[in-house]
C-alpha atoms as a PDB file:
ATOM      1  CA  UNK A   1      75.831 -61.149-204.885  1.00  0.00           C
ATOM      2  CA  UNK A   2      75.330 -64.744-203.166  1.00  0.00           C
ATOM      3  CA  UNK A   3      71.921 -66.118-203.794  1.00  0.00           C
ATOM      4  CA  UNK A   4      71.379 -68.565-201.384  1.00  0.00           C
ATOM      5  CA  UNK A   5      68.240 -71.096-201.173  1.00  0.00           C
ATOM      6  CA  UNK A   6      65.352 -69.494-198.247  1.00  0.00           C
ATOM      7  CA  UNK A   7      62.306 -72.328-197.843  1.00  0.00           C
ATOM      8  CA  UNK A   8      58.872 -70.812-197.641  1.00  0.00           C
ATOM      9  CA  UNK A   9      58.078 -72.732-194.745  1.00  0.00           C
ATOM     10  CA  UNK A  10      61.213 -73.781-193.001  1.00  0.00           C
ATOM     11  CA  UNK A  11      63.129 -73.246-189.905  1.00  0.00           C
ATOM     12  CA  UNK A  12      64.479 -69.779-188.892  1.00  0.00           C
ATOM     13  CA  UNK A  13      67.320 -68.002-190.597  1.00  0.00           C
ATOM     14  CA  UNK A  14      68.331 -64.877-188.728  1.00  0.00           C
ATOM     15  CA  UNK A  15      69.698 -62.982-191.777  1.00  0.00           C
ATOM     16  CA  UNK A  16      65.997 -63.973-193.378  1.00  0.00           C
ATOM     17  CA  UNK A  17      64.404 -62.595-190.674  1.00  0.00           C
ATOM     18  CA  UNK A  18      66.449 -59.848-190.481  1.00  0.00           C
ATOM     19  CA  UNK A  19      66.096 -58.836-194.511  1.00  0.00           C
ATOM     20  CA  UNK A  20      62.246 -59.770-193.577  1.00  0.00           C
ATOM     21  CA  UNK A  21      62.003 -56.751-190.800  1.00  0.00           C
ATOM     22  CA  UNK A  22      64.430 -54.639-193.558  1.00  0.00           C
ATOM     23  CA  UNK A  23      61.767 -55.123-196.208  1.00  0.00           C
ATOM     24  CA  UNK A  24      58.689 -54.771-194.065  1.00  0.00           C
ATOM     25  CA  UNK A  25      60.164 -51.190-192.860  1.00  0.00           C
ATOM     26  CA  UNK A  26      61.121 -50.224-196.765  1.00  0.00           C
ATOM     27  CA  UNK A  27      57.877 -51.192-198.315  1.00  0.00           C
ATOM     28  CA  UNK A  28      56.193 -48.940-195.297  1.00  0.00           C
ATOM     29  CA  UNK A  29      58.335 -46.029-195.813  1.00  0.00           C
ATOM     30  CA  UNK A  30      57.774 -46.313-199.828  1.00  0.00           C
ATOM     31  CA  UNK A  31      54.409 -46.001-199.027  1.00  0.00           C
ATOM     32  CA  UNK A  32      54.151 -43.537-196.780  1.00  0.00           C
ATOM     33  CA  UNK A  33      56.681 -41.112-199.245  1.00  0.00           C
ATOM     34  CA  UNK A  34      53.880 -42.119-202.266  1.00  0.00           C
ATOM     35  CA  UNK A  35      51.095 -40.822-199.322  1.00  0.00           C
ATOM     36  CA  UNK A  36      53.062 -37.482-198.620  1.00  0.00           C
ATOM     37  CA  UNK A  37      53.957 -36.313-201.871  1.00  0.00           C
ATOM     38  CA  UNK A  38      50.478 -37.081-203.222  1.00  0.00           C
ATOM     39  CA  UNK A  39      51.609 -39.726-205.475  1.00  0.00           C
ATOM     40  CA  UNK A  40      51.152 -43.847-205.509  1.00  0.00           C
ATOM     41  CA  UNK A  41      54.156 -44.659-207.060  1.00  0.00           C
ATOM     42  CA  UNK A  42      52.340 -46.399-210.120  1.00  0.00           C
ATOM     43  CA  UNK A  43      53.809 -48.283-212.768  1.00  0.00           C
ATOM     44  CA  UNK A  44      52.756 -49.201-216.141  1.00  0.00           C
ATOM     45  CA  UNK A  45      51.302 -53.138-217.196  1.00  0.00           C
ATOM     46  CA  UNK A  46      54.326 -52.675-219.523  1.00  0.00           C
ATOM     47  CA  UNK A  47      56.798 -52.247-216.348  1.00  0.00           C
ATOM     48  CA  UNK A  48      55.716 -55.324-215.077  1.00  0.00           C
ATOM     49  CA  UNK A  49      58.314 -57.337-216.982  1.00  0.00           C
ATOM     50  CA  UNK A  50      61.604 -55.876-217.309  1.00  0.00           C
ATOM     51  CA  UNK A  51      64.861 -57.383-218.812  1.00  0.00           C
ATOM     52  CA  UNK A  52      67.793 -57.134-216.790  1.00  0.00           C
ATOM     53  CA  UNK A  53      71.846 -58.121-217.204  1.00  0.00           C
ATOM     54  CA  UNK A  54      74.708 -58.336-214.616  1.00  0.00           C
ATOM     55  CA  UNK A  55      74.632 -54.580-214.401  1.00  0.00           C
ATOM     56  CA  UNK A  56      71.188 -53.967-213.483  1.00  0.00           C
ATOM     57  CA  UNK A  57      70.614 -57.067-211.156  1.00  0.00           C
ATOM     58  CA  UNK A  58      71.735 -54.869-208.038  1.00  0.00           C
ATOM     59  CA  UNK A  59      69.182 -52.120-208.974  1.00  0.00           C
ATOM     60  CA  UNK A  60      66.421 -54.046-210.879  1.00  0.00           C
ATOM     61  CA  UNK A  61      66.318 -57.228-208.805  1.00  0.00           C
ATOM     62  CA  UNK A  62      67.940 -56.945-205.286  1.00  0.00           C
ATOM     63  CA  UNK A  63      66.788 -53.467-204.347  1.00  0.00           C
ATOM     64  CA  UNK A  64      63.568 -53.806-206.087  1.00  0.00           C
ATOM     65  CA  UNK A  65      63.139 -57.308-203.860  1.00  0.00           C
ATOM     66  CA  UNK A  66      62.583 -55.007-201.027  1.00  0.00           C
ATOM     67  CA  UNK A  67      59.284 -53.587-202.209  1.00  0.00           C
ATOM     68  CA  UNK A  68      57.992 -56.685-204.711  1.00  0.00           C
ATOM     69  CA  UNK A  69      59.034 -60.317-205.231  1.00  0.00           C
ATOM     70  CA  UNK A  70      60.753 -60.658-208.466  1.00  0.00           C
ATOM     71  CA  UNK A  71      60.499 -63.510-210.139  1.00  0.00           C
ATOM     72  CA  UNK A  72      63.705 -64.362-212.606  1.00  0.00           C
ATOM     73  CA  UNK A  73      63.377 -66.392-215.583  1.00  0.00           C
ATOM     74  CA  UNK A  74      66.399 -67.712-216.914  1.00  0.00           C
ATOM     75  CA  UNK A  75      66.219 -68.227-220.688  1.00  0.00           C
ATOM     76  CA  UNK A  76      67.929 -68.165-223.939  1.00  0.00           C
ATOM     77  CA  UNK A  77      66.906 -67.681-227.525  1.00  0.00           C
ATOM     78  CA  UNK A  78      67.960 -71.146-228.881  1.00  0.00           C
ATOM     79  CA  UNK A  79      65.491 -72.876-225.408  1.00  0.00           C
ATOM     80  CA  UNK A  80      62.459 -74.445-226.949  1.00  0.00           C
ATOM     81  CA  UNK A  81      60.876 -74.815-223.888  1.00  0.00           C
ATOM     82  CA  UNK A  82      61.828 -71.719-223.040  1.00  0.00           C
ATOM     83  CA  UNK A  83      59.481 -70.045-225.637  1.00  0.00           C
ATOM     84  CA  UNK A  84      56.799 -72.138-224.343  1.00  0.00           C
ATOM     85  CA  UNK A  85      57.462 -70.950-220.963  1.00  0.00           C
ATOM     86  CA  UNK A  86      58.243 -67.336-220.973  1.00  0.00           C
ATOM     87  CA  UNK A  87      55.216 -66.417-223.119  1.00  0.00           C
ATOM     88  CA  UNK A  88      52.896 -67.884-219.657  1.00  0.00           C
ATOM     89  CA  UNK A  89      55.012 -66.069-216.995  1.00  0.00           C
ATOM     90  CA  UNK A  90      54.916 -62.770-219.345  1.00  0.00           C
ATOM     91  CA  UNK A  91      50.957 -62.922-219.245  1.00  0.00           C
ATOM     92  CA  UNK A  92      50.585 -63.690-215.556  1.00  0.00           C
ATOM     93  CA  UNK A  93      52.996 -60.623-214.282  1.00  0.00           C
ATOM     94  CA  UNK A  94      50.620 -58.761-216.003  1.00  0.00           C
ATOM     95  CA  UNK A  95      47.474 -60.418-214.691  1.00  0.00           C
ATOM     96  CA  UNK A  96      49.041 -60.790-211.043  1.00  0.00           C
ATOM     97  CA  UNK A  97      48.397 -56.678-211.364  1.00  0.00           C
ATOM     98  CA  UNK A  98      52.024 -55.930-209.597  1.00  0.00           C
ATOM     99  CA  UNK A  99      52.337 -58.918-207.004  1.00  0.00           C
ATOM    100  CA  UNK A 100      55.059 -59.832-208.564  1.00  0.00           C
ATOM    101  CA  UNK A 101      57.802 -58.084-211.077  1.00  0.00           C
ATOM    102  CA  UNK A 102      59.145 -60.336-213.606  1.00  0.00           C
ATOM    103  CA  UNK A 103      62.520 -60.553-214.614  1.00  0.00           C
ATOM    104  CA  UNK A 104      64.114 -61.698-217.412  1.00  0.00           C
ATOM    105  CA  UNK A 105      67.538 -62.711-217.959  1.00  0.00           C
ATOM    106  CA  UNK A 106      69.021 -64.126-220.924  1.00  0.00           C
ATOM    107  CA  UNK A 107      71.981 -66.180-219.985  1.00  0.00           C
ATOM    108  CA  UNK A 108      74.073 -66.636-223.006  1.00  0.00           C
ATOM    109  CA  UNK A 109      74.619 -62.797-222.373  1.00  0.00           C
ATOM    110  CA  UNK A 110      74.804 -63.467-218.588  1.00  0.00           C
ATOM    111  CA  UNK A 111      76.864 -66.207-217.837  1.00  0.00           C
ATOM    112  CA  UNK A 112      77.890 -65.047-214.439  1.00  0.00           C
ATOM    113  CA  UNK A 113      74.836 -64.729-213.095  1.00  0.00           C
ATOM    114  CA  UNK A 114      73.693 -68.418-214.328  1.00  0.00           C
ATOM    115  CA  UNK A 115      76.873 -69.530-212.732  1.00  0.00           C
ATOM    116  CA  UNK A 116      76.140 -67.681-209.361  1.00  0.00           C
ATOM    117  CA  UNK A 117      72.795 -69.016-209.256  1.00  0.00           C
ATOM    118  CA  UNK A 118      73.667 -72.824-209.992  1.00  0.00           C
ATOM    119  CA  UNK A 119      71.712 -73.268-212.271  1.00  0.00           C
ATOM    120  CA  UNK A 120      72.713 -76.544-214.587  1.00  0.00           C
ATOM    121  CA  UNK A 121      69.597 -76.020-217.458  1.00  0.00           C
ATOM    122  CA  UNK A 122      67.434 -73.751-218.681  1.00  0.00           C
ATOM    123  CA  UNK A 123      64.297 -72.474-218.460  1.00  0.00           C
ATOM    124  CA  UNK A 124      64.448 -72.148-214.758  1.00  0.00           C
ATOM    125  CA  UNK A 125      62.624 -70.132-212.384  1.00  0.00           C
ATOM    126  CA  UNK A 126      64.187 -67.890-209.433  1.00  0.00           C
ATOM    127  CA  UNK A 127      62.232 -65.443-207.316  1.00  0.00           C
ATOM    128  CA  UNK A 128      64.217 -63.318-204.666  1.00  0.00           C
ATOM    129  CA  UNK A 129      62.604 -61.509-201.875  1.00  0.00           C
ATOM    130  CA  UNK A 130      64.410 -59.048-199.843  1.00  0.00           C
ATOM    131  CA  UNK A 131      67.389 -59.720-201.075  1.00  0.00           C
ATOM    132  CA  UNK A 132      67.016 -63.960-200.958  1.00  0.00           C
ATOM    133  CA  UNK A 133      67.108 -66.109-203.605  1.00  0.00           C
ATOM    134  CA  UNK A 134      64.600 -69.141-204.091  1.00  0.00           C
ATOM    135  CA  UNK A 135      64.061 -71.835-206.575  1.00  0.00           C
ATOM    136  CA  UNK A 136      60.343 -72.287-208.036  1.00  0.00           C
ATOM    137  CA  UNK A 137      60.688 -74.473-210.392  1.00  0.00           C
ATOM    138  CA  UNK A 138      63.205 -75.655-213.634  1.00  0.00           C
ATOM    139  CA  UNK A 139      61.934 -76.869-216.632  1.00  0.00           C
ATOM    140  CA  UNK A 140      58.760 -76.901-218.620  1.00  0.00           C
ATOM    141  CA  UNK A 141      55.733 -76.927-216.164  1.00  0.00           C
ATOM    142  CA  UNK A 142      52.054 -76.450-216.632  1.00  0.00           C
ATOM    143  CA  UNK A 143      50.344 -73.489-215.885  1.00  0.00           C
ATOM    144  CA  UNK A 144      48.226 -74.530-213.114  1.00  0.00           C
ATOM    145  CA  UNK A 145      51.557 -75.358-211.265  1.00  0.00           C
ATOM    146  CA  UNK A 146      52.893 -71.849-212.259  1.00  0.00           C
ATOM    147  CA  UNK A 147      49.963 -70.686-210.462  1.00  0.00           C
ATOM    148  CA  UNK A 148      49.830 -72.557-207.189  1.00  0.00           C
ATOM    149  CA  UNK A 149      53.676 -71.740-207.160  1.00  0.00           C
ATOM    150  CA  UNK A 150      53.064 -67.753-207.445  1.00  0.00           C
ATOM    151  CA  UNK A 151      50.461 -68.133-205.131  1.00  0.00           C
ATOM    152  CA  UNK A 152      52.534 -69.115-202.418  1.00  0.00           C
ATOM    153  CA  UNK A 153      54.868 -67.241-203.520  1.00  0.00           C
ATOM    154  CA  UNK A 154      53.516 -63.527-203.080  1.00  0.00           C
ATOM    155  CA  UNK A 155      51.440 -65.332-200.036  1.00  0.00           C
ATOM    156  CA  UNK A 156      54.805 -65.971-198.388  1.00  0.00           C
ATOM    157  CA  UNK A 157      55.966 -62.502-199.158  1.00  0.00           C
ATOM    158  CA  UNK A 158      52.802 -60.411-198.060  1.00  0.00           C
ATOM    159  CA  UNK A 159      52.735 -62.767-194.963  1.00  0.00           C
ATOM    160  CA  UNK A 160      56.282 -62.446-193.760  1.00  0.00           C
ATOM    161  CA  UNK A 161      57.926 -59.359-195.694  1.00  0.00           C
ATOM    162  CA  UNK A 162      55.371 -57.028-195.535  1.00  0.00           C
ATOM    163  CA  UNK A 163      55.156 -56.794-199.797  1.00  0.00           C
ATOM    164  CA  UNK A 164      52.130 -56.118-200.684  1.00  0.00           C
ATOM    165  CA  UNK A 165      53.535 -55.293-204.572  1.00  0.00           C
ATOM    166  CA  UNK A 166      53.270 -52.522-206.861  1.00  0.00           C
ATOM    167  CA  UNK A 167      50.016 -50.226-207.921  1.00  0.00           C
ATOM    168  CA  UNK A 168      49.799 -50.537-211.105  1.00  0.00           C
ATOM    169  CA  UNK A 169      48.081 -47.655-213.640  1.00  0.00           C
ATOM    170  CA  UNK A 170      46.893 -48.397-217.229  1.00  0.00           C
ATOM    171  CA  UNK A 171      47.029 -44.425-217.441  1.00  0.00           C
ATOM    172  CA  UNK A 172      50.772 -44.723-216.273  1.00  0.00           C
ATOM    173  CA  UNK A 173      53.663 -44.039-218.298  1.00  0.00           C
ATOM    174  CA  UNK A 174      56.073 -47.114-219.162  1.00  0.00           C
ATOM    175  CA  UNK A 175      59.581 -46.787-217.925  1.00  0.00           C
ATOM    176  CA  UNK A 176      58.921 -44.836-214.737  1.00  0.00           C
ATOM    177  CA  UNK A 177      61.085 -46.292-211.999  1.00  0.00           C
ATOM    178  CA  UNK A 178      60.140 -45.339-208.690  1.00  0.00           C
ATOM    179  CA  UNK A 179      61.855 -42.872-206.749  1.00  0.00           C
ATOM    180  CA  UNK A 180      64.586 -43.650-204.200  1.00  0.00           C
ATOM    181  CA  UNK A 181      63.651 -43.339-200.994  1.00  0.00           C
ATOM    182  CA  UNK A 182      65.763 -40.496-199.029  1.00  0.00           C
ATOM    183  CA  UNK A 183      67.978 -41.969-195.996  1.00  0.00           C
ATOM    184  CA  UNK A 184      66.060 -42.501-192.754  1.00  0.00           C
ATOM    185  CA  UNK A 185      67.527 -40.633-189.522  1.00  0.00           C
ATOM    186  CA  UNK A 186      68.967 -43.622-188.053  1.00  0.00           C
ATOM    187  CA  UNK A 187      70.740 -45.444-191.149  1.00  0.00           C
ATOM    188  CA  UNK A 188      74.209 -44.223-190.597  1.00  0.00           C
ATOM    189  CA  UNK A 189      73.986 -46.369-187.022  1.00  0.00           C
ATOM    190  CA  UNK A 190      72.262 -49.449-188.469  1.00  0.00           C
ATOM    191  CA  UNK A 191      74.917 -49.112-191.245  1.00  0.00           C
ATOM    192  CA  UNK A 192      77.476 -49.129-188.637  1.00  0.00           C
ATOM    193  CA  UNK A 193      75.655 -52.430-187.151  1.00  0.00           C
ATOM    194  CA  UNK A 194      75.759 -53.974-189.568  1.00  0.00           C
ATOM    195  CA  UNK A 195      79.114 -53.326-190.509  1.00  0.00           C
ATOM    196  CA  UNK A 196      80.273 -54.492-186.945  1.00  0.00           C
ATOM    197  CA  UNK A 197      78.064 -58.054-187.117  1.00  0.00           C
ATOM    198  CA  UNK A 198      80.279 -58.598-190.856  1.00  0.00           C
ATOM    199  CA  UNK A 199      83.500 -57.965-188.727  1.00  0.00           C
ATOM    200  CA  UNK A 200      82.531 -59.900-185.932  1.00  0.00           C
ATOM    201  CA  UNK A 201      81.780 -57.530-183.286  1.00  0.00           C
ATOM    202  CA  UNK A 202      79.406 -58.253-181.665  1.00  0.00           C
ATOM    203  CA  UNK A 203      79.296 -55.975-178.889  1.00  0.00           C
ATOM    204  CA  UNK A 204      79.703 -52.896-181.174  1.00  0.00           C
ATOM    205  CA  UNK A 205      76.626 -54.195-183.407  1.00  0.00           C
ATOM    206  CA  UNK A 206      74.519 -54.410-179.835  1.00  0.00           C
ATOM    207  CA  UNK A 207      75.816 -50.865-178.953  1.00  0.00           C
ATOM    208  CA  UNK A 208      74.753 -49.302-182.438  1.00  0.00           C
ATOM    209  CA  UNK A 209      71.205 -50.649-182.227  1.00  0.00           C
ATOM    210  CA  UNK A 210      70.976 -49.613-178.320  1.00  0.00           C
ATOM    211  CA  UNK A 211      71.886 -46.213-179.741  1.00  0.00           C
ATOM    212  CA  UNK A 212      68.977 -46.549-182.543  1.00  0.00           C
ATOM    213  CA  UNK A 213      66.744 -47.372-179.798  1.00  0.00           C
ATOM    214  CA  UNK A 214      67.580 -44.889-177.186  1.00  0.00           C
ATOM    215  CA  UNK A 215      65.908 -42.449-179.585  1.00  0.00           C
ATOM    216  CA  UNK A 216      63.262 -44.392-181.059  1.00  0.00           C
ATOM    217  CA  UNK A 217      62.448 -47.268-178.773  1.00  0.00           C
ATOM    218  CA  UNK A 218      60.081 -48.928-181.105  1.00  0.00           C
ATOM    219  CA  UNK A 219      62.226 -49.088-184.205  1.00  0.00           C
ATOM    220  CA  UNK A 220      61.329 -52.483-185.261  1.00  0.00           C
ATOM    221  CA  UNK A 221      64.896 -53.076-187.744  1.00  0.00           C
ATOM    222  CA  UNK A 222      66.727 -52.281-184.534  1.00  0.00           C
ATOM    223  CA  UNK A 223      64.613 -54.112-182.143  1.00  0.00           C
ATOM    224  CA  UNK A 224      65.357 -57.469-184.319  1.00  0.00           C
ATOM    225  CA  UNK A 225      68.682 -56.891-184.673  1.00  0.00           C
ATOM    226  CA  UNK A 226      69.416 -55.983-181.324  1.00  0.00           C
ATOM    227  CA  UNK A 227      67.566 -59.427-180.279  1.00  0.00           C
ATOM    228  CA  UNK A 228      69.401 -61.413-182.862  1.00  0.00           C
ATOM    229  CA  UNK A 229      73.276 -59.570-182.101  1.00  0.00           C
ATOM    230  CA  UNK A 230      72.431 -60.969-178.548  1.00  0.00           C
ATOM    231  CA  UNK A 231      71.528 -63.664-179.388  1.00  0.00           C
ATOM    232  CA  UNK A 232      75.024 -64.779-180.874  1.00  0.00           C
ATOM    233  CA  UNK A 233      76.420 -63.336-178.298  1.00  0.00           C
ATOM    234  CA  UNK A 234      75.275 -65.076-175.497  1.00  0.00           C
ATOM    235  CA  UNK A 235      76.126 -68.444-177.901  1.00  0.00           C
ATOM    236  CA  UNK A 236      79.729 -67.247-178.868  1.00  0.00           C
ATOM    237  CA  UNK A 237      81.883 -69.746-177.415  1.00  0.00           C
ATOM    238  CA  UNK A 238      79.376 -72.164-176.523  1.00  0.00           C
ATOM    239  CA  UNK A 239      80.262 -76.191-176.561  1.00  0.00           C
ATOM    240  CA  UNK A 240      77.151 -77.250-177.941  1.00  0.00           C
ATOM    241  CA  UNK A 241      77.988 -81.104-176.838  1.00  0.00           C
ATOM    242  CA  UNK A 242      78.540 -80.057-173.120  1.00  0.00           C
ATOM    243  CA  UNK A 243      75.285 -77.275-173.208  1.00  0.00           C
ATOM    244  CA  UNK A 244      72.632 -80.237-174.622  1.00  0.00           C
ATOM    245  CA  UNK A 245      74.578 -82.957-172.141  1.00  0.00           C
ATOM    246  CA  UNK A 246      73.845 -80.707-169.242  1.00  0.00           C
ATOM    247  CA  UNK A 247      70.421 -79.731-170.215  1.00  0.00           C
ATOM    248  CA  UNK A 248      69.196 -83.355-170.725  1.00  0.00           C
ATOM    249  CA  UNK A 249      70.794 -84.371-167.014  1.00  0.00           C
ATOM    250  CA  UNK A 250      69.546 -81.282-165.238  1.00  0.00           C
ATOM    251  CA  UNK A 251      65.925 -80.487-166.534  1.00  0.00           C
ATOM    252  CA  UNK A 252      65.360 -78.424-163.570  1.00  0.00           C
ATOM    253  CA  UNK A 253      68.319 -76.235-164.143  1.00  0.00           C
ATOM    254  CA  UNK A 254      66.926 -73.208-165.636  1.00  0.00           C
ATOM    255  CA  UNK A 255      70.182 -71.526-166.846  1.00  0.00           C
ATOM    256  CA  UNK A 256      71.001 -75.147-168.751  1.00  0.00           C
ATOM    257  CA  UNK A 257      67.517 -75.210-170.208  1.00  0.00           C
ATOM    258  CA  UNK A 258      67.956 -71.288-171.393  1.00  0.00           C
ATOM    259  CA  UNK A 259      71.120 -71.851-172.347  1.00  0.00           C
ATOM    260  CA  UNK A 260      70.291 -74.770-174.792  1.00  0.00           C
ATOM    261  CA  UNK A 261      66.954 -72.884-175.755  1.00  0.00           C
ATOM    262  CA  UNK A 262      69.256 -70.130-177.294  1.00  0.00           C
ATOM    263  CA  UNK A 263      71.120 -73.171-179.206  1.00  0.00           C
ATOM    264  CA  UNK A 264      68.010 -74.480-180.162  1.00  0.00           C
ATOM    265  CA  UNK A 265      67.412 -71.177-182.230  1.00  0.00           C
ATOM    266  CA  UNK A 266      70.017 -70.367-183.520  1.00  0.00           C
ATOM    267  CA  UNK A 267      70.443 -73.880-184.802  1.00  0.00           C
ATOM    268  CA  UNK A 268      66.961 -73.240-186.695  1.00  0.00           C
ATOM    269  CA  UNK A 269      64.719 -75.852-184.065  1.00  0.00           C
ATOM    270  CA  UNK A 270      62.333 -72.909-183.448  1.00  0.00           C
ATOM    271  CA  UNK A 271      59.593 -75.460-181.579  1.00  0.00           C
ATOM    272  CA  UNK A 272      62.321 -77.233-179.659  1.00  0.00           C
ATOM    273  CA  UNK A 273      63.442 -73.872-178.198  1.00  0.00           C
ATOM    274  CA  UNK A 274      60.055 -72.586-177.406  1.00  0.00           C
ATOM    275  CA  UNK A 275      58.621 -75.760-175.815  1.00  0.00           C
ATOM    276  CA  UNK A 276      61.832 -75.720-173.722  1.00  0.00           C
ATOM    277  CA  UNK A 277      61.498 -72.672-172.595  1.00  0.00           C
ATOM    278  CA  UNK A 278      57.519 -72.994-171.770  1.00  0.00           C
ATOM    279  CA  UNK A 279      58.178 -76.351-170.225  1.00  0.00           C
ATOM    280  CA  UNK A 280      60.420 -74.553-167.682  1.00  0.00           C
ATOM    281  CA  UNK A 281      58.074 -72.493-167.459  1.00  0.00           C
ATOM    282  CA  UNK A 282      55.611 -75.057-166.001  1.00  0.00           C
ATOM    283  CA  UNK A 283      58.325 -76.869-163.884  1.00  0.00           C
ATOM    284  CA  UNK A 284      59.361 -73.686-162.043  1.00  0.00           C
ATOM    285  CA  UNK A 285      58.230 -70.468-160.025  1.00  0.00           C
ATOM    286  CA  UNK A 286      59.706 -67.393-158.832  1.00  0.00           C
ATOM    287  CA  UNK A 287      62.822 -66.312-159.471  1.00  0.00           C
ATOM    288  CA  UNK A 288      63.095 -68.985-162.079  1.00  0.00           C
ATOM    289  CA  UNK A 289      59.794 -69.115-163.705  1.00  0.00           C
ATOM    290  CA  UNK A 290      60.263 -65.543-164.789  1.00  0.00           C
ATOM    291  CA  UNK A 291      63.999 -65.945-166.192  1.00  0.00           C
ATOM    292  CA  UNK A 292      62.640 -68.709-168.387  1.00  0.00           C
ATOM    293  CA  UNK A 293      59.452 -66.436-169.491  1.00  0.00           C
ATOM    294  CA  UNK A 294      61.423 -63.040-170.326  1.00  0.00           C
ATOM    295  CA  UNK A 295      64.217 -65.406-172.613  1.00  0.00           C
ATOM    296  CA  UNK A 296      61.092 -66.605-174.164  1.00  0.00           C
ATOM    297  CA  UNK A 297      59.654 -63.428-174.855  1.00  0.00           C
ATOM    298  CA  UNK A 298      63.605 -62.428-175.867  1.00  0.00           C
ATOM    299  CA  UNK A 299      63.653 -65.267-178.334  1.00  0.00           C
ATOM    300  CA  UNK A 300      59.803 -64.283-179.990  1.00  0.00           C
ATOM    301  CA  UNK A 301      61.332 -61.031-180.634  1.00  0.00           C
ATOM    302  CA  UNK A 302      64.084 -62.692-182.792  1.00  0.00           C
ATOM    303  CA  UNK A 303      61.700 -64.991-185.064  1.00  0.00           C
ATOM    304  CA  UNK A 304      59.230 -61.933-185.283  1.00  0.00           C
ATOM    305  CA  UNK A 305      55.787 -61.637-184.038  1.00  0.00           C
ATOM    306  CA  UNK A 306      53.924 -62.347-187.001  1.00  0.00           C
ATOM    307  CA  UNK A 307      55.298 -65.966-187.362  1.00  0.00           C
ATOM    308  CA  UNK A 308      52.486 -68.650-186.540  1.00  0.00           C
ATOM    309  CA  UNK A 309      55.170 -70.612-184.226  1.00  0.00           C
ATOM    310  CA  UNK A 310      55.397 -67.514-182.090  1.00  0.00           C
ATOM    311  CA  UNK A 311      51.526 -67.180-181.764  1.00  0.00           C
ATOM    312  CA  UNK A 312      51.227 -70.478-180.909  1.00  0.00           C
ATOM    313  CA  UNK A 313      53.776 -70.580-178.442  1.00  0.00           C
ATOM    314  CA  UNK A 314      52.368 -67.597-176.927  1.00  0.00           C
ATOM    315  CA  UNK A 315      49.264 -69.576-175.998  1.00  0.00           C
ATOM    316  CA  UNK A 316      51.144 -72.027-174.914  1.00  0.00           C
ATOM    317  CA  UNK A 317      53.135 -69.687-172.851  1.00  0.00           C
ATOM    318  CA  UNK A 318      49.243 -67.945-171.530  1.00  0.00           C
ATOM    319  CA  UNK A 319      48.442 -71.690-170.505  1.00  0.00           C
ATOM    320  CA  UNK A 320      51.660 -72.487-168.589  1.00  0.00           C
ATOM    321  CA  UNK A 321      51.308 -69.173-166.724  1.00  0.00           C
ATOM    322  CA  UNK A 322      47.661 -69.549-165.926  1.00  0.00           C
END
């Protein structure tokens, strides 16, 4: 496990978005198994703060982060402030109502995961949703700041995971864990995809998704990843220096303006590659006008629909076409 930093508001990270379309699809299959079987999948207030160790984290932190954000709080029995602190987040994962699971983690017992997660003193505050790890906050903080911070936090993860949290049941028994979710008919080839984008192979990742879709076209997992497996492709072996030099000198070139879009993406300047692409759009028609449009529409599919830079640049887009 690698926790790695993901800001709530900043520039695109393809394996965010990717674990973002992952979790989205999870939490709607959870729910739709609860539906069938008559069930909701309810857990008790007193599941609503769990302790876990290095053993558990895979099962009580990173899978669960596909379904609810779980906030970590790193403490230890000899922390002060820690006793101060833990006491507050305790109360609110219960009066959150299942928008957020809190985790505890003591780390004189843990040292590895402390170590893994950088953190230099305690209490501090992780949350990690779908799989990524975030900061919140270290050190003693006031509760109104707790609360703005949670906020956000299940905002962000309702907006752009699809994690809506757990139902939660007075009536429910404590210590239920929710059922695992059987494998889905296609998770043997997005396995294999994303076994081929670890070893580099690119073209085998963009096959195994094609495959996903040529039986269900609107699979959204393997819609992103097909757009984002493309995407690297088409930048594999790309001299940034010479792509940008040629762009800037030839602003009517469309395949130099596409070209350093696709840069522009992948290097996280979301803007800068839409209003590059929407700019052509205005500059050019035909032939041209539509090549810039349909890498456009190629590169919305990649940050995902729901993000507000998409929908704005899709307005743009409606303007520069009409």
């Amino acid at each position: 496990m690698q926790p790695r930093n993901m800001s709530m508001s900043g520039v695109v990270d393809l394996a965010a978005v990717k674990a973002a379309q992952e979790a989205k699809a999870k939490a709607e299959q959870a729910r739709a198994q609860a539906a069938r079987e008559g069930g909701t999948g309810a857990v008790s207030p007193a599941d609503l703060v769990i302790d876990v160790s290095e053993a558990t984290f895979e099962r009580d932190v990173l899978q669960r982060s596909a379904e609810v954000p779980v906030v970590i709080d790193f403490w230890a029995e000899w922390c002060q402030p820690c006793k101060q602190l833990s006491p507050v987040l305790e109360r609110l994962a219960v009066e959150y109502n299942g928008r957020f699971l809190l985790a505890k983690i003591d780390v004189d017992a843990n040292q590895l995961l402390m170590q893994q997660f950088g953190i230099q003193g305690i209490p501090a505050v992780f949350a990690v949703v779908a799989g990524q790890a975030l900061p919140l906050f270290q050190g003693a903080a006031g509760e109104a700041q707790i609360r703005q911070t949670l906020d956000q936090l299940v905002q962000v993860a309702e907006q752009r995971f699809g994690l809506t949290g757990l139902t939660v049941d007075a009536e429910a028994e404590p210590g239920a864990q929710p059922q695992q979710q059987p494998a889905g008919p296609h998770d043997a080839a997005l396995n294999a995809a994303a076994q081929a984008l670890d070893a580099g192979d690119l073209g085998g990742a963009i096959q195994a998704y094609k495959n996903v879709l040529a039986d269900d076209p609107a699979h959204p997992e393997a819609k992103l990843g097909l757009a984002q497996a493309e995407l690297l492709q088409r930048v594999q072996g790309m001299d940034p220096q010479k792509v940008r030099q040629e762009a800037a000198e030839k602003p009517s070139d469309v395949a130099a303006q596409i070209a350093a879009a696709d840069l522009d993406l992948v290097g996280g300047h979301v803007e800068d590659a839409f209003g590059r692409l929407i700019d052509t759009v205005q500059r050019t028609a035909g032939e041209d006008r539509d090549a810039a449009r349909l890498r456009l529409l190629e590169l919305f599919e990649v940050v995902g629909a729901e993000d507000p830079r998409v929908t704005a640049a899709r307005r743009a887009l409606a303007r520069a076409l009409f």
